[in-house]
C-alpha atoms as a PDB file:
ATOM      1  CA  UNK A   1       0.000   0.000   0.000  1.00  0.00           C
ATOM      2  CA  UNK A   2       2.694   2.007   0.572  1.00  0.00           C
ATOM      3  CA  UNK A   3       3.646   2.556  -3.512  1.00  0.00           C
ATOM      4  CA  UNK A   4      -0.356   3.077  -3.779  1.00  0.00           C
ATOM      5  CA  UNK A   5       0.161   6.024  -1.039  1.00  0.00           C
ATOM      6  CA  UNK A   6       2.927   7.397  -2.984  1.00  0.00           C
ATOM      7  CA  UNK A   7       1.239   7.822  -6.024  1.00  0.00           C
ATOM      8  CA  UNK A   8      -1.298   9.502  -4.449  1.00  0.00           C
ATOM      9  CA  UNK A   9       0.354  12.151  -2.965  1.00  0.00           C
ATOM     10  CA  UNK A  10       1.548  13.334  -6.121  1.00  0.00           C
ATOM     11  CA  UNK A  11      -1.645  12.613  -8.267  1.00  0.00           C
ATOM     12  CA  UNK A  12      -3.065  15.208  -5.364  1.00  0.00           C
ATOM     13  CA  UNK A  13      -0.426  17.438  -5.948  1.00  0.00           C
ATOM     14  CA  UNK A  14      -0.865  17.668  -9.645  1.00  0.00           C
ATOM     15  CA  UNK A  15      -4.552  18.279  -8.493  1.00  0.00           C
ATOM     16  CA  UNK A  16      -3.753  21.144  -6.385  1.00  0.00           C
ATOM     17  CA  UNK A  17      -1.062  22.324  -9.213  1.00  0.00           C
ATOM     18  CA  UNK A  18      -4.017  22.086 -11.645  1.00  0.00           C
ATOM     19  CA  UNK A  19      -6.066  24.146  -9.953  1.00  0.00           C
ATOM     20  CA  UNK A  20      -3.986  26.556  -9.489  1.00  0.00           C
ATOM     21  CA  UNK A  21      -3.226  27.341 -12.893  1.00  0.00           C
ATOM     22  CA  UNK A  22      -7.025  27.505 -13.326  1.00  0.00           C
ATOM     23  CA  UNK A  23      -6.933  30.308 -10.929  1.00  0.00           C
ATOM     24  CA  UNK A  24      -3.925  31.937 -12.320  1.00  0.00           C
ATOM     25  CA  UNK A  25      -5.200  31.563 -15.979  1.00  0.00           C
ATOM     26  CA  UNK A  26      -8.959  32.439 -15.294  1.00  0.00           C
ATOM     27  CA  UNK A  27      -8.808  35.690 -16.833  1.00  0.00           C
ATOM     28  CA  UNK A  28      -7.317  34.525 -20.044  1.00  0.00           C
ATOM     29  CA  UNK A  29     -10.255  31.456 -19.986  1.00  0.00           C
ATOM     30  CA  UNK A  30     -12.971  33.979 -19.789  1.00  0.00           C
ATOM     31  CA  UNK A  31     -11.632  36.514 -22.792  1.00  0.00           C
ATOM     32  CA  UNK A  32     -11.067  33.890 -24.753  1.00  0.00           C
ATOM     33  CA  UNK A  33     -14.938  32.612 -23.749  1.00  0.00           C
ATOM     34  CA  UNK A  34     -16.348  35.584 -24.416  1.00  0.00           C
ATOM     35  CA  UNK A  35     -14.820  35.973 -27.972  1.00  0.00           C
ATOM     36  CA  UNK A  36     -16.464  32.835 -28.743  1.00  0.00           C
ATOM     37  CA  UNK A  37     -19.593  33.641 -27.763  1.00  0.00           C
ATOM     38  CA  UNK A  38     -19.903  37.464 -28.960  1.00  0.00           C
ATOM     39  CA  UNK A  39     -22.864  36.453 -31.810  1.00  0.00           C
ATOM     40  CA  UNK A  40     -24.389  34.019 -29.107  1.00  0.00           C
ATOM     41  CA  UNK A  41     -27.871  35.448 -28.447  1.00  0.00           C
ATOM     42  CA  UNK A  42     -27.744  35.485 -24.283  1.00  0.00           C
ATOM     43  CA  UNK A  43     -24.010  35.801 -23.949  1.00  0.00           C
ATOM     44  CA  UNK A  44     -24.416  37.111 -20.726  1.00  0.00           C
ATOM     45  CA  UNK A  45     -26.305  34.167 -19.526  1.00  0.00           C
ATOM     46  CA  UNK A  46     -23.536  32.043 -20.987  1.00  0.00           C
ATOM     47  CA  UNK A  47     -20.814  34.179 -19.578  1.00  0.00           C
ATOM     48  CA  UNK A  48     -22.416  33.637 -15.929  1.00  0.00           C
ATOM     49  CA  UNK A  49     -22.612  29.921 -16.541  1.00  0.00           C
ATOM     50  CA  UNK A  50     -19.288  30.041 -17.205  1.00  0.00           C
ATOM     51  CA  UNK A  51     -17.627  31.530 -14.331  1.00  0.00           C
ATOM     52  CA  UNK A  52     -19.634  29.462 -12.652  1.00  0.00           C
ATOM     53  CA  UNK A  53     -17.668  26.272 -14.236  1.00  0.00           C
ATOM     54  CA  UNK A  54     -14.430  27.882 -13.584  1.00  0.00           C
ATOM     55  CA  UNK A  55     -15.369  28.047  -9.858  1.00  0.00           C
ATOM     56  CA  UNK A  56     -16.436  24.387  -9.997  1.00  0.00           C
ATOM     57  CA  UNK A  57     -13.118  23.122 -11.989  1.00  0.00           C
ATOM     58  CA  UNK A  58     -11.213  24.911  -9.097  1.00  0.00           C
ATOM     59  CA  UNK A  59     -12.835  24.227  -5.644  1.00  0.00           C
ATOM     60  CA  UNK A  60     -13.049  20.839  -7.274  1.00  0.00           C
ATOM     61  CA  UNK A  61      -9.881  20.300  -7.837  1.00  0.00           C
ATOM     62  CA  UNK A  62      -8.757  21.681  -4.690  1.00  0.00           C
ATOM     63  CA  UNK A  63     -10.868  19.367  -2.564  1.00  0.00           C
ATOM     64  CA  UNK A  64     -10.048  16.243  -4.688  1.00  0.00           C
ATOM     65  CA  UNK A  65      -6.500  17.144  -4.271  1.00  0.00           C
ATOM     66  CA  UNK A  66      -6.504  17.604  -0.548  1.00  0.00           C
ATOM     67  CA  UNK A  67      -8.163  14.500   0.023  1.00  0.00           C
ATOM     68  CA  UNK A  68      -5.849  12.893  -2.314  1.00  0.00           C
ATOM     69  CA  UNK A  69      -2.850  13.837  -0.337  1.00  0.00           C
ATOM     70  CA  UNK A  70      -4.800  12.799   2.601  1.00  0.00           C
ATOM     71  CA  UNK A  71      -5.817   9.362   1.656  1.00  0.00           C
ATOM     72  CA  UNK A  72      -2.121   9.207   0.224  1.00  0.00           C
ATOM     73  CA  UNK A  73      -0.490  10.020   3.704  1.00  0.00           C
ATOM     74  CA  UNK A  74      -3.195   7.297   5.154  1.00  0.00           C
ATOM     75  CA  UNK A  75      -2.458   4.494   2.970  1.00  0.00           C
ATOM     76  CA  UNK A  76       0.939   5.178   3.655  1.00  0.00           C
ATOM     77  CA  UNK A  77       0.899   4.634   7.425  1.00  0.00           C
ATOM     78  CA  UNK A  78      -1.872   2.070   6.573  1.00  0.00           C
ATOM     79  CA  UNK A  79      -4.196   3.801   9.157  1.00  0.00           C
ATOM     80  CA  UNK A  80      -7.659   2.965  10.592  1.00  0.00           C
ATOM     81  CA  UNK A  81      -9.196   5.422   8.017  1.00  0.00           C
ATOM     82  CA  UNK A  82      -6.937   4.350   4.807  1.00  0.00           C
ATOM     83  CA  UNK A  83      -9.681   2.103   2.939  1.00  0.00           C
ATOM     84  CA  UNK A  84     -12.084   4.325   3.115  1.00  0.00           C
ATOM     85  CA  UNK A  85      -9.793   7.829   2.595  1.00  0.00           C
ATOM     86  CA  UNK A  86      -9.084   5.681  -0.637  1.00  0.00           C
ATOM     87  CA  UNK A  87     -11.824   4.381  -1.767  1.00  0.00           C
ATOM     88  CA  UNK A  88     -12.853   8.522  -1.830  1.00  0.00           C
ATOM     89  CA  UNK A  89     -10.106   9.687  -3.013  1.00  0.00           C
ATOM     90  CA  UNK A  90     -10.652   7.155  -6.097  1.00  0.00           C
ATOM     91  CA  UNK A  91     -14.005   8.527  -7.092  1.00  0.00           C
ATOM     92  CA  UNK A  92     -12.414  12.136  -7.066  1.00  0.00           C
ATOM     93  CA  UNK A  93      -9.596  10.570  -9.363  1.00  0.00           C
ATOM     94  CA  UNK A  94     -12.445   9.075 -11.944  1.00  0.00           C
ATOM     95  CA  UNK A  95     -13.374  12.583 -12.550  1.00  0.00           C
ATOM     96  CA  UNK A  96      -9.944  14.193 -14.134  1.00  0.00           C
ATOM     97  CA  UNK A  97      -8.408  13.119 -17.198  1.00  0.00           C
ATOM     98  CA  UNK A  98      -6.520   9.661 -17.845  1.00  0.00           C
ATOM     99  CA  UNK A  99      -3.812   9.229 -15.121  1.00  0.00           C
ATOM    100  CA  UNK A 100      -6.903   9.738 -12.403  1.00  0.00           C
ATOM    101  CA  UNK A 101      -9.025   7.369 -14.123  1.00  0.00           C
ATOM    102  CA  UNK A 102      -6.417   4.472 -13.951  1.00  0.00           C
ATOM    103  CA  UNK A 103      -5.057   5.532 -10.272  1.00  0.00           C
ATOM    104  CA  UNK A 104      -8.440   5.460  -9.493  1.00  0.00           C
ATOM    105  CA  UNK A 105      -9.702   2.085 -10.981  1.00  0.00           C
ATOM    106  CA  UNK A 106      -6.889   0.315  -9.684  1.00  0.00           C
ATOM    107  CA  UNK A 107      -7.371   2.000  -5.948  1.00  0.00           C
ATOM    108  CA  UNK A 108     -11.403   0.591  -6.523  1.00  0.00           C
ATOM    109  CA  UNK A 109      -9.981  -2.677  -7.429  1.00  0.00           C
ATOM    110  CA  UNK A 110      -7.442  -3.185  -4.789  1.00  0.00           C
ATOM    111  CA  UNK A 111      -9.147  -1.793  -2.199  1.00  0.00           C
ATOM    112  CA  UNK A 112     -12.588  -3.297  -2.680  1.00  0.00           C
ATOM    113  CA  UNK A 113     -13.205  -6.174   0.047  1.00  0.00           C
ATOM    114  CA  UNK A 114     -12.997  -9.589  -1.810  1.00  0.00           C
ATOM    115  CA  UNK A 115     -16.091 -10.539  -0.699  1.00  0.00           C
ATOM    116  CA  UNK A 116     -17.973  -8.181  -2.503  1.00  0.00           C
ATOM    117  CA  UNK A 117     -16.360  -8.495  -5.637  1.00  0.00           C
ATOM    118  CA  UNK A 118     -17.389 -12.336  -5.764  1.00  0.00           C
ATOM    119  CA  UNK A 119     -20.670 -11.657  -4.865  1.00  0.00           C
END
């Protein structure tokens, strides 16, 4: 578990990393938004739905990030908590590009009891 820990310490640090150039960039995203919607009827509408995405895509990303680091540092020191740390931090890595949807599958299938995978 410990290699499994590892990883996820710095998948949650490219998380965090991510987000933050979200935040840093966020001004260039939404001018280069709003010239693509300038002969949108309701740009305003769209523009609002927008920064409202941007905000998502960053307060997601920091959460799955801190929890990543979290359940990283747990199945590290193989704690009470680690399973289930995990098991959370792999549904947070489904939702972000290919390297979080294989660390995540593989968390899901290593940490899953046996018992209910037969079943």
């Amino acid at each position: 578990m410990r290699g499994l820990g590892i990883l996820w310490v710095l998948y949650g640090l490219l998380r965090l990393i991510g987000a933050l150039g979200v935040f840093l960039y966020s001004n260039v995203l939404v001018l280069m938004w709003g010239a693509i919607i300038t002969r949108v009827p309701n740009d305003v509408t769209m523009m609002g739905t927008f920064h409202a995405f941007l905000l998502f895509v960053i307060v997601l990303g920091i959460v799955a990030g801190v929890i990543s680091i979290i359940a990283g540092l747990g199945l590290m020191s193989s704690g009470a908590s680690a399973r289930t740390l995990g098991m959370v931090a792999a549904f947070f890595g489904l939702t972000n590009g290919p390297l979080g949807i294989a660390l995540g599958a593989y968390t899901l299938v290593v940490l899953v009891p046996v018992g209910t995978r037969n079943s």
